[in-house]
C-alpha atoms as a PDB file:
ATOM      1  CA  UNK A   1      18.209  -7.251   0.492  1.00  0.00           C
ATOM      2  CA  UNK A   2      14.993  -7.308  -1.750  1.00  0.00           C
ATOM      3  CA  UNK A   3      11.672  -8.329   0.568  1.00  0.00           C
ATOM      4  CA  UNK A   4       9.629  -8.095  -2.560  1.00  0.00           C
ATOM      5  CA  UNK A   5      10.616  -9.323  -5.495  1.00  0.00           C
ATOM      6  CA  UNK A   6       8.007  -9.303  -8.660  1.00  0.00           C
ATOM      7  CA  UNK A   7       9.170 -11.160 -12.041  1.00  0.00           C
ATOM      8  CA  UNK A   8       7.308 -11.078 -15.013  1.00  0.00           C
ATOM      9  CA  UNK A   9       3.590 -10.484 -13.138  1.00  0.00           C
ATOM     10  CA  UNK A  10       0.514 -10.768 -15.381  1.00  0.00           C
ATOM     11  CA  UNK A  11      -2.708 -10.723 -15.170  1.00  0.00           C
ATOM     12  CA  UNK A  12      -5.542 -11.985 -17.300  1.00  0.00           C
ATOM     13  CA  UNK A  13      -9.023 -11.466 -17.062  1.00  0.00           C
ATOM     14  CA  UNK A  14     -11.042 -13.085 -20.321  1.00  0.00           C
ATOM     15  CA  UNK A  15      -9.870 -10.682 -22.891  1.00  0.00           C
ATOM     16  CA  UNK A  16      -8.053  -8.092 -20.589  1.00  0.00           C
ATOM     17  CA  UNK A  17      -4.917  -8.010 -19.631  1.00  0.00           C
ATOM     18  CA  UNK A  18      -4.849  -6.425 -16.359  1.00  0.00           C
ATOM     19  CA  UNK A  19      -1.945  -6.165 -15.640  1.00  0.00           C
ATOM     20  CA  UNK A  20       0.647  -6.742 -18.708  1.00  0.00           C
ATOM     21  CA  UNK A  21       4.489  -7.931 -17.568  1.00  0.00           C
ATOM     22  CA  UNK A  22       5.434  -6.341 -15.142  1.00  0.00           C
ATOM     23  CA  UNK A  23       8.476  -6.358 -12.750  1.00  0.00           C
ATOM     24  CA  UNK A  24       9.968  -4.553  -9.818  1.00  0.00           C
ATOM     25  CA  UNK A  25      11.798  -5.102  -6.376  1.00  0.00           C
ATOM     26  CA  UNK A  26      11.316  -3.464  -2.604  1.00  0.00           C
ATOM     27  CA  UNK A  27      14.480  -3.130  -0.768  1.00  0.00           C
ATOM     28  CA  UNK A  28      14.585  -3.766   3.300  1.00  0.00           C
ATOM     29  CA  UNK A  29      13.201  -0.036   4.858  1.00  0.00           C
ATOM     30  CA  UNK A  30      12.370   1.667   1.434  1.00  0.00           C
ATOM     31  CA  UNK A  31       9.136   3.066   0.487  1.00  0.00           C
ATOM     32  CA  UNK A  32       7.684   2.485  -2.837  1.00  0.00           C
ATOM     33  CA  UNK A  33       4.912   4.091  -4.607  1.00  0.00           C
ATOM     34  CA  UNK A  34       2.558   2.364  -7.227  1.00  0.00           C
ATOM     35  CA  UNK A  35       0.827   5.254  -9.038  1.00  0.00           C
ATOM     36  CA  UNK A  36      -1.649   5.148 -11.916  1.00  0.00           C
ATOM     37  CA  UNK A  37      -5.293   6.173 -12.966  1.00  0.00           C
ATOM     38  CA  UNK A  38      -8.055   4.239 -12.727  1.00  0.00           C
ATOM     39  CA  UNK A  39      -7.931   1.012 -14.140  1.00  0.00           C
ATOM     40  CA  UNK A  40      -4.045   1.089 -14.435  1.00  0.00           C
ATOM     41  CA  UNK A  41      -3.618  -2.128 -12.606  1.00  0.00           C
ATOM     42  CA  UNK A  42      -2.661  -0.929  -9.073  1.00  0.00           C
ATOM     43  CA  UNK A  43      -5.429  -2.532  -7.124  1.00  0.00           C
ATOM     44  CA  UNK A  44      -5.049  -6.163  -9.283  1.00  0.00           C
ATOM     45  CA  UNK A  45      -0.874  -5.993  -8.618  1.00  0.00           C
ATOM     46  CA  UNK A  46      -1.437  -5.500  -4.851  1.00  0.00           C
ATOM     47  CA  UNK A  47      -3.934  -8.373  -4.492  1.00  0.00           C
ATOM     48  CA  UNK A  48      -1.407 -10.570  -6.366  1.00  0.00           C
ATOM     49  CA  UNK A  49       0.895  -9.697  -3.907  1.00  0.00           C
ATOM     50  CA  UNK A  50      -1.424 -10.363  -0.946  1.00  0.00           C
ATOM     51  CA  UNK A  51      -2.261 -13.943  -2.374  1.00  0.00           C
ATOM     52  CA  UNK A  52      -5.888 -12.850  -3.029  1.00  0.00           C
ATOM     53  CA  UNK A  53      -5.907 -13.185  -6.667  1.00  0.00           C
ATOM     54  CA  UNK A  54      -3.578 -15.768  -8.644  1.00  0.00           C
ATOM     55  CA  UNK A  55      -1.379 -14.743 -11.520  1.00  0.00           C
ATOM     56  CA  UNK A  56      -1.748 -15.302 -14.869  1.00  0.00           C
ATOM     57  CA  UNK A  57       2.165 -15.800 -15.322  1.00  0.00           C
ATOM     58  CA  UNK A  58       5.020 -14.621 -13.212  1.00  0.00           C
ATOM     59  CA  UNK A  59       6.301 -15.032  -9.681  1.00  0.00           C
ATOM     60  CA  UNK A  60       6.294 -13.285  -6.683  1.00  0.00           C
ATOM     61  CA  UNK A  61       8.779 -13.336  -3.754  1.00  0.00           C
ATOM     62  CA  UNK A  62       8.037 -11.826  -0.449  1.00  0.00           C
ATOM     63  CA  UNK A  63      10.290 -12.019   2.738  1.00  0.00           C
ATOM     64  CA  UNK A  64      12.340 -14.861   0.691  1.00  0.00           C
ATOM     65  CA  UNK A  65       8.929 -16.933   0.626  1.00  0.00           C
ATOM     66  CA  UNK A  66       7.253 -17.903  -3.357  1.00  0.00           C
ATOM     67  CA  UNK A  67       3.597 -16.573  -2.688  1.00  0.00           C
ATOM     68  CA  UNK A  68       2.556 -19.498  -5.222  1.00  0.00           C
ATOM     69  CA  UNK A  69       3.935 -21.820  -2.684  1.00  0.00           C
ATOM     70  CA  UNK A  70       4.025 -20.562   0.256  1.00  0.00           C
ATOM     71  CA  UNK A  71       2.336 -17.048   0.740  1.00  0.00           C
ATOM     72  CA  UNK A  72       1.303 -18.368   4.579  1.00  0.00           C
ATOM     73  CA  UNK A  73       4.782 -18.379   5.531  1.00  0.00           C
ATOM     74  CA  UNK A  74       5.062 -14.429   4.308  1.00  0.00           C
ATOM     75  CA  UNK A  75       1.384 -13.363   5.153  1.00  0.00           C
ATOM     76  CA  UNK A  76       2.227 -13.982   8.819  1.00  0.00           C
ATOM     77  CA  UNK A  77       4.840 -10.919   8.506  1.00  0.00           C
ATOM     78  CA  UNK A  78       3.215  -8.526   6.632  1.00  0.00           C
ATOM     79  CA  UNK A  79      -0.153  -6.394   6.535  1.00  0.00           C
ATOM     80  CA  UNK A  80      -2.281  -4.490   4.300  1.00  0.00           C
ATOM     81  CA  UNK A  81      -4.375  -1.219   4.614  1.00  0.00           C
ATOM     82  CA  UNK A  82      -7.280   0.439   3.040  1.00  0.00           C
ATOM     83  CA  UNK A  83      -9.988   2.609   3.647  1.00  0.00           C
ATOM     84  CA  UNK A  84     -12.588   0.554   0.938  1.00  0.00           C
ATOM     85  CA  UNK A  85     -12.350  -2.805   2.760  1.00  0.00           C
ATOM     86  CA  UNK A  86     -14.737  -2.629   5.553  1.00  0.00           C
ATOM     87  CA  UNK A  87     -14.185  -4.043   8.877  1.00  0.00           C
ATOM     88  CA  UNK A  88     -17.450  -6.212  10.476  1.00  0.00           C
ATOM     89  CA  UNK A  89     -19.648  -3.639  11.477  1.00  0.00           C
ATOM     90  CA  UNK A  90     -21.352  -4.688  14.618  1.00  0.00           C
ATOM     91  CA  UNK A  91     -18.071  -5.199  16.994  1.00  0.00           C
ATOM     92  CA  UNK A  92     -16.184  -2.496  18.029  1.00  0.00           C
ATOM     93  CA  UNK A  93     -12.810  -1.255  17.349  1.00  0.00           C
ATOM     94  CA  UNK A  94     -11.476  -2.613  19.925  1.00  0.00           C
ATOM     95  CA  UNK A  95     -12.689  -6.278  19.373  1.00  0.00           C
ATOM     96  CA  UNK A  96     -12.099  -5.878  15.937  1.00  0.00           C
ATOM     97  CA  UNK A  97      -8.581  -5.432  16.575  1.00  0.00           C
ATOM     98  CA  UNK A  98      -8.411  -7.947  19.184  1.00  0.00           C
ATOM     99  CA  UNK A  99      -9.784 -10.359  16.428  1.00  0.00           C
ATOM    100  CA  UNK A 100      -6.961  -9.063  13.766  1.00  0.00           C
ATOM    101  CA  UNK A 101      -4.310  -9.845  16.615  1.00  0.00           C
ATOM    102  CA  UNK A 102      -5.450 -13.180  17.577  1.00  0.00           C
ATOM    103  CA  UNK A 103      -5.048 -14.277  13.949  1.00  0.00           C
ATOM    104  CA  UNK A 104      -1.728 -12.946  13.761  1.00  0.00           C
ATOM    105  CA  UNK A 105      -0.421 -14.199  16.784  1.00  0.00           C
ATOM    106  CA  UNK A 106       0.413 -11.378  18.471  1.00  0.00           C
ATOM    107  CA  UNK A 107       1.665 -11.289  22.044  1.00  0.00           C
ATOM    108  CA  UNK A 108       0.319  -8.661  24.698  1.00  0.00           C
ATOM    109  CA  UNK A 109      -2.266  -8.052  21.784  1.00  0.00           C
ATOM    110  CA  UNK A 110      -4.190  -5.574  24.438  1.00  0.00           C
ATOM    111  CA  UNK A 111      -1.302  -3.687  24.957  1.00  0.00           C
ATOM    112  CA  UNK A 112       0.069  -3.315  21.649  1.00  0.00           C
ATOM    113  CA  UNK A 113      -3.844  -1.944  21.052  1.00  0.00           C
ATOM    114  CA  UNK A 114      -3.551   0.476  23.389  1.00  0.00           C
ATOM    115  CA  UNK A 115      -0.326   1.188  21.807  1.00  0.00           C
ATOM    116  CA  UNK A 116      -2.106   2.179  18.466  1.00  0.00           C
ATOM    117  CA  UNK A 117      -4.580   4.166  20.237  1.00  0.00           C
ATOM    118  CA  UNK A 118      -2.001   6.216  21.502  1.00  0.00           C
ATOM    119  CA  UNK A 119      -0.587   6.994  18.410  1.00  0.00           C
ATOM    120  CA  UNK A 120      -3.546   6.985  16.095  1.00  0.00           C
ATOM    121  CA  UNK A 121      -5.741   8.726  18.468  1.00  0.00           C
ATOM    122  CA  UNK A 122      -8.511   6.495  18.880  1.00  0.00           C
ATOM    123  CA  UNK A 123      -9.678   6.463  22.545  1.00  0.00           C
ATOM    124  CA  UNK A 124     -12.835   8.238  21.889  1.00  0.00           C
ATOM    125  CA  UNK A 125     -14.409   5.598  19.355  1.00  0.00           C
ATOM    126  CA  UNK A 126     -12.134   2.678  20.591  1.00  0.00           C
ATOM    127  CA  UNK A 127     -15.578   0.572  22.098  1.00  0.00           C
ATOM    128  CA  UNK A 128     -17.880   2.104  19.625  1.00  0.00           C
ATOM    129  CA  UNK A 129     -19.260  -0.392  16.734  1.00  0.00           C
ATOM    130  CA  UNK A 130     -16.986   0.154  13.570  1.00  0.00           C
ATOM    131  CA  UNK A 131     -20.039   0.601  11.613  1.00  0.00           C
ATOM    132  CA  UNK A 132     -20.852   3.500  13.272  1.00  0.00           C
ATOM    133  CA  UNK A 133     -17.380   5.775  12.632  1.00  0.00           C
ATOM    134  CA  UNK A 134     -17.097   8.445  10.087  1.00  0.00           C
ATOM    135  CA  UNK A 135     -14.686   7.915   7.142  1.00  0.00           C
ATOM    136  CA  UNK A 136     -11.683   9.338   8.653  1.00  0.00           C
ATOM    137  CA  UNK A 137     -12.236   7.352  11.640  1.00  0.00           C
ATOM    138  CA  UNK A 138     -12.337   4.398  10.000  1.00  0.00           C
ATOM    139  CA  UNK A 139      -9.062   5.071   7.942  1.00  0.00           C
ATOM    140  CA  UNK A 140      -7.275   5.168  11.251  1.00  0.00           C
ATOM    141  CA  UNK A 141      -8.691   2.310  12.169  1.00  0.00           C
ATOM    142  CA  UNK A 142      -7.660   0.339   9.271  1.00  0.00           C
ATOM    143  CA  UNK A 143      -4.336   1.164   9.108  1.00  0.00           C
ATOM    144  CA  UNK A 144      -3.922   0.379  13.514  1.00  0.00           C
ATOM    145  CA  UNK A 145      -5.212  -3.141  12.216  1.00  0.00           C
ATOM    146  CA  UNK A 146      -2.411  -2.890   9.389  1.00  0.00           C
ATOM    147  CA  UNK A 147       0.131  -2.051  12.335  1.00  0.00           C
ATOM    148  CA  UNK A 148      -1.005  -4.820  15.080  1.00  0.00           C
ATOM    149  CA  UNK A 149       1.442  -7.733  14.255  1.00  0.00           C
ATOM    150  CA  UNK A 150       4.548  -5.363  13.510  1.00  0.00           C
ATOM    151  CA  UNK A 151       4.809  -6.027   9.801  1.00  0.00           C
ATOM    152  CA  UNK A 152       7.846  -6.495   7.604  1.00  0.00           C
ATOM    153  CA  UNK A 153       6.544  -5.625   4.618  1.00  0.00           C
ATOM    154  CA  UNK A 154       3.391  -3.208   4.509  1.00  0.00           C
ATOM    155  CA  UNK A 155       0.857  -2.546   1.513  1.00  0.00           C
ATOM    156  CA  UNK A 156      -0.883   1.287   1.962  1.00  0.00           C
ATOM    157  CA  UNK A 157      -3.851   1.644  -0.582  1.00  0.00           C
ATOM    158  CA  UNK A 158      -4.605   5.317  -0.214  1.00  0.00           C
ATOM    159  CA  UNK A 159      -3.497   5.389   3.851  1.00  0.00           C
ATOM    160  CA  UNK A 160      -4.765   9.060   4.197  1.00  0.00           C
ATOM    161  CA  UNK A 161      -7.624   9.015   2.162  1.00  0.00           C
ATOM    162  CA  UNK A 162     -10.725  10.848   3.976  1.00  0.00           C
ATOM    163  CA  UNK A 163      -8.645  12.611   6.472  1.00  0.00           C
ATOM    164  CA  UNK A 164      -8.519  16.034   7.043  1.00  0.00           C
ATOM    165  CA  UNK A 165      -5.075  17.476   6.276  1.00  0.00           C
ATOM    166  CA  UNK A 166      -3.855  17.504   9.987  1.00  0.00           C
ATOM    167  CA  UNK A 167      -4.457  13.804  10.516  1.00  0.00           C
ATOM    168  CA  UNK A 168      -3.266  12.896   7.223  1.00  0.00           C
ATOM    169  CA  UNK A 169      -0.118  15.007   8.408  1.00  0.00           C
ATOM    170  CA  UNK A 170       0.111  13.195  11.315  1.00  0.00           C
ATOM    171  CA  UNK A 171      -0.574   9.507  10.006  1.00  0.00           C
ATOM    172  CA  UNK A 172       2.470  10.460   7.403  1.00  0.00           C
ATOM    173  CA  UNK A 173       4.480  11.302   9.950  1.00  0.00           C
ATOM    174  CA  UNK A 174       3.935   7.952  12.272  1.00  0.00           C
ATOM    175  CA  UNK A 175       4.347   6.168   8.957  1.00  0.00           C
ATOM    176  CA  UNK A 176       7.648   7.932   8.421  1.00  0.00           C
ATOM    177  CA  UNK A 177       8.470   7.254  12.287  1.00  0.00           C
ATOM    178  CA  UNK A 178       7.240   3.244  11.975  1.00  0.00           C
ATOM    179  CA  UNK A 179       9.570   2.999   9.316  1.00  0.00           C
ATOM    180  CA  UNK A 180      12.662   4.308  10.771  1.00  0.00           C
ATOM    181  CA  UNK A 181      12.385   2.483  13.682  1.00  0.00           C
ATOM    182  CA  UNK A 182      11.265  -1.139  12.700  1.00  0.00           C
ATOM    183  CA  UNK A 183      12.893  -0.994   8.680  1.00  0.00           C
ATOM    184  CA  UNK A 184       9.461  -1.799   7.407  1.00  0.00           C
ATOM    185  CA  UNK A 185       9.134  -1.747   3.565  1.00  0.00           C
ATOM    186  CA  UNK A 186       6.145   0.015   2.067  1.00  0.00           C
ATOM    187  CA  UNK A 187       4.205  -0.196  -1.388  1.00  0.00           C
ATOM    188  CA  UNK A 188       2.255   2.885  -1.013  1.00  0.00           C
ATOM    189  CA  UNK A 189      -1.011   3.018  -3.675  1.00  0.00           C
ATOM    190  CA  UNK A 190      -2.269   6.569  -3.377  1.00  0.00           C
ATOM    191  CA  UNK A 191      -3.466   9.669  -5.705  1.00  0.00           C
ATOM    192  CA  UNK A 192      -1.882  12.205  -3.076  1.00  0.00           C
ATOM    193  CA  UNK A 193       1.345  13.164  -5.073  1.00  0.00           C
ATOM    194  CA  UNK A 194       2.313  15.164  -2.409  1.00  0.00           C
ATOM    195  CA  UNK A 195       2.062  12.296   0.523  1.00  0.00           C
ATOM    196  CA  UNK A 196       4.328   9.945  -2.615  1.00  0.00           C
ATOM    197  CA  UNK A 197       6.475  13.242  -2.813  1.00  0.00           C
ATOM    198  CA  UNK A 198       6.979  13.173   0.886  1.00  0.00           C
ATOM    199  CA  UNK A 199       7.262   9.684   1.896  1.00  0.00           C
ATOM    200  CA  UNK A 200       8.159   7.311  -1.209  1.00  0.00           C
ATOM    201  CA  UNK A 201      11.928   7.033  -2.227  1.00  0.00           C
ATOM    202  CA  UNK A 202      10.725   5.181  -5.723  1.00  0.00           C
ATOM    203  CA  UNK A 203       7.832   5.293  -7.593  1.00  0.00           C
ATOM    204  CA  UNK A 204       6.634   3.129 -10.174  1.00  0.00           C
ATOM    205  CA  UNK A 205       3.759   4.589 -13.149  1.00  0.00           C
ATOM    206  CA  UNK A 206       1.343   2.232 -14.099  1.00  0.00           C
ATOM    207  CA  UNK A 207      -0.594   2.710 -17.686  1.00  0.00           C
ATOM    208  CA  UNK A 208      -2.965   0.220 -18.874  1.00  0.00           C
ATOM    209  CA  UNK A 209      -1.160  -2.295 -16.817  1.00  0.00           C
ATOM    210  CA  UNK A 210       1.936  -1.991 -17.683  1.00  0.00           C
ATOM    211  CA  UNK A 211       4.916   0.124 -15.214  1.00  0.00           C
ATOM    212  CA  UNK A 212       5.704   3.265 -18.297  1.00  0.00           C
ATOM    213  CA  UNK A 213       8.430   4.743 -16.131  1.00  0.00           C
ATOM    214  CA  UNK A 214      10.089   4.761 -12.562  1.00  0.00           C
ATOM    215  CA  UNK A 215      12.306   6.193 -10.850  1.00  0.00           C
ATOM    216  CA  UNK A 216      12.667   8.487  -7.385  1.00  0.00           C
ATOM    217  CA  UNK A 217       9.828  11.502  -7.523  1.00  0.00           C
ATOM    218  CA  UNK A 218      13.322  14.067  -7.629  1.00  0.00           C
ATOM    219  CA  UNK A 219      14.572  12.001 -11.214  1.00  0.00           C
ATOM    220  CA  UNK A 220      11.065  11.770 -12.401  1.00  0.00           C
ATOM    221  CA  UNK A 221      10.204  15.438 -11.927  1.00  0.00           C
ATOM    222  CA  UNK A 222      13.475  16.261 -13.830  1.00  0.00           C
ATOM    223  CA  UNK A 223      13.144  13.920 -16.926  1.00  0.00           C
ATOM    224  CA  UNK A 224       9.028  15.619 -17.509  1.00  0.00           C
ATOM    225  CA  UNK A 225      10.563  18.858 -16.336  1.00  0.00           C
ATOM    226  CA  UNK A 226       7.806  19.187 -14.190  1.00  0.00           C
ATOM    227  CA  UNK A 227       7.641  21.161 -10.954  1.00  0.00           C
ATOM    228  CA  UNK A 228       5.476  18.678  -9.094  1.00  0.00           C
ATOM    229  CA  UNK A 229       4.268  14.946  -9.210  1.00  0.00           C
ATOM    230  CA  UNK A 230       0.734  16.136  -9.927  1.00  0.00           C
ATOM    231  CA  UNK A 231       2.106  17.035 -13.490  1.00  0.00           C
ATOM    232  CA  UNK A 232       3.591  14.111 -13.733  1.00  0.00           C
ATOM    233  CA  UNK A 233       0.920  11.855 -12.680  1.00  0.00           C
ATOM    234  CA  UNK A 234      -1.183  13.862 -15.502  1.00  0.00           C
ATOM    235  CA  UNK A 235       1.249  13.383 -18.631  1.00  0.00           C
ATOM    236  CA  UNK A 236       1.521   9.365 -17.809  1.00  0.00           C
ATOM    237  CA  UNK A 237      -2.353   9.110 -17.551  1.00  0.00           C
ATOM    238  CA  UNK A 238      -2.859  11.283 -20.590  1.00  0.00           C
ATOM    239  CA  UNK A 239      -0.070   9.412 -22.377  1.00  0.00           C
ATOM    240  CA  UNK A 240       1.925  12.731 -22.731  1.00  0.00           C
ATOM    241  CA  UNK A 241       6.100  12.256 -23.165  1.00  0.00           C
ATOM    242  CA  UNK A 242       8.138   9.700 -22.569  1.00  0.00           C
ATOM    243  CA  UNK A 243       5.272   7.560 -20.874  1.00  0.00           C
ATOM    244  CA  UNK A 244       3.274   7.939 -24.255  1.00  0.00           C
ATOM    245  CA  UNK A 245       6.210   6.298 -26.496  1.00  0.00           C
ATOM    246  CA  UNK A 246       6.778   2.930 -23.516  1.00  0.00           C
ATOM    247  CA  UNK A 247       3.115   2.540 -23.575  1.00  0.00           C
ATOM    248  CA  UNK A 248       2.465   2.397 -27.079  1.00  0.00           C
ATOM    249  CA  UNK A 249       6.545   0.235 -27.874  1.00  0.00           C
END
């Protein structure tokens, strides 16, 4: 079963085309990656998806529901995560997250808070005003308010990013762990080719909009004859191989 499905997805902004065409599909429990440099398109396809920003042409299906028509209905289910969006500043963690649950709906919201803590570690700055955290605090913060209603479908904008490599190891794992147990599907955005090595079973490589190649990291490291994603990441954004000829077709 497909929970997202994206057909034909552009956007246009004045003269550029943002994002150029593009089409893919998330299966129930798999993790996807949506790689790319700067200005590939990532961030504009994931706020299509979210409902923030409206196509130019295309249609997107999420959880069976046509965000054009009735994004509500899927928004309810899913979640979204990223260390640039800034939670309000003045309330704590905890009320921010006891804010995030009332307008999902969720039931026991303080325990499933305390839940989070647990496993994000975040008793020691849990009552302290969000504005006050350091980066890597507030990454673990903003993915516990990704994880508060339970979500079906979950959209990761670089999840470890300003964490020191043993939280990032352990926020990789309990992403690994949330996924296994609840079959959660994941559209990971990140420039850590090792986390998309480690967690993503398909990746999709964005260029000037447009999704050059795809395939599992293990397929795509063979056809570049690469040892590592890293490589790969660098001959798409430099236009190198097979990328080169899609991008320019």
């Amino acid at each position: 079963m497909n929970m997202v499905r994206v057909q034909a997805l552009s956007k246009r902004y004045a003269t550029t085309l943002a994002v150029d065409n593009i089409g893919f599909t998330i299966g129930a429990g798999q993790t996807v990656g949506l790689l790319g440099g700067n200005g590939a398109g990532k961030t504009t396809t994931i706020s299509m998806l979210l409902g923030l920003l409206l196509p130019t042409s295309g249609k997107i299906e999420i959880l069976g529901h046509d965000m054009a028509r009735d994004r509500f209905a899927a928004l309810a289910r899913m979640n979204f995560s990223s260390p640039y969006i800034a939670l309000p500043s003045r309330i704590t963690v905890r009320e921010n997250l006891r804010v995030y649950g009332h307008l999902y709906g969720v039931r026991q919201a303080e325990r499933r808070i305390g839940e989070l803590s647990d496993e994000l570690d975040l008793h020691q700055f849990l009552d302290r005003p969000a504005g006050e955290l350091s980066a890597g605090q507030k990454t673990r913060v903003a993915l516990a308010k990704s994880l508060i209603n339970r979500p079906e479908v979950l959209l990761l904008d670089e999840p470890t990013a300003s964490l020191d490599p043993d939280t990032g190891d352990l926020v990789r794992s309990w992403l690994e762990r949330y996924r296994a147990q609840s079959g959660c599907s994941m559209l990971i955005a990140s420039h850590n080719m090792a986390e998309v090595e480690r967690l993503c079973d398909h990746v999709l490589m964005m260029r000037r909009g447009r999704i050059v190649d795809a395939g599992s990291p293990d397929a795509l490291l063979g056809r570049y004859q690469r040892d590592s994603m890293e490589d790969v990441f660098l001959d798409i954004a430099r236009g190198r191989g097979r990328a080169a000829t899609e991008a320019n077709s």
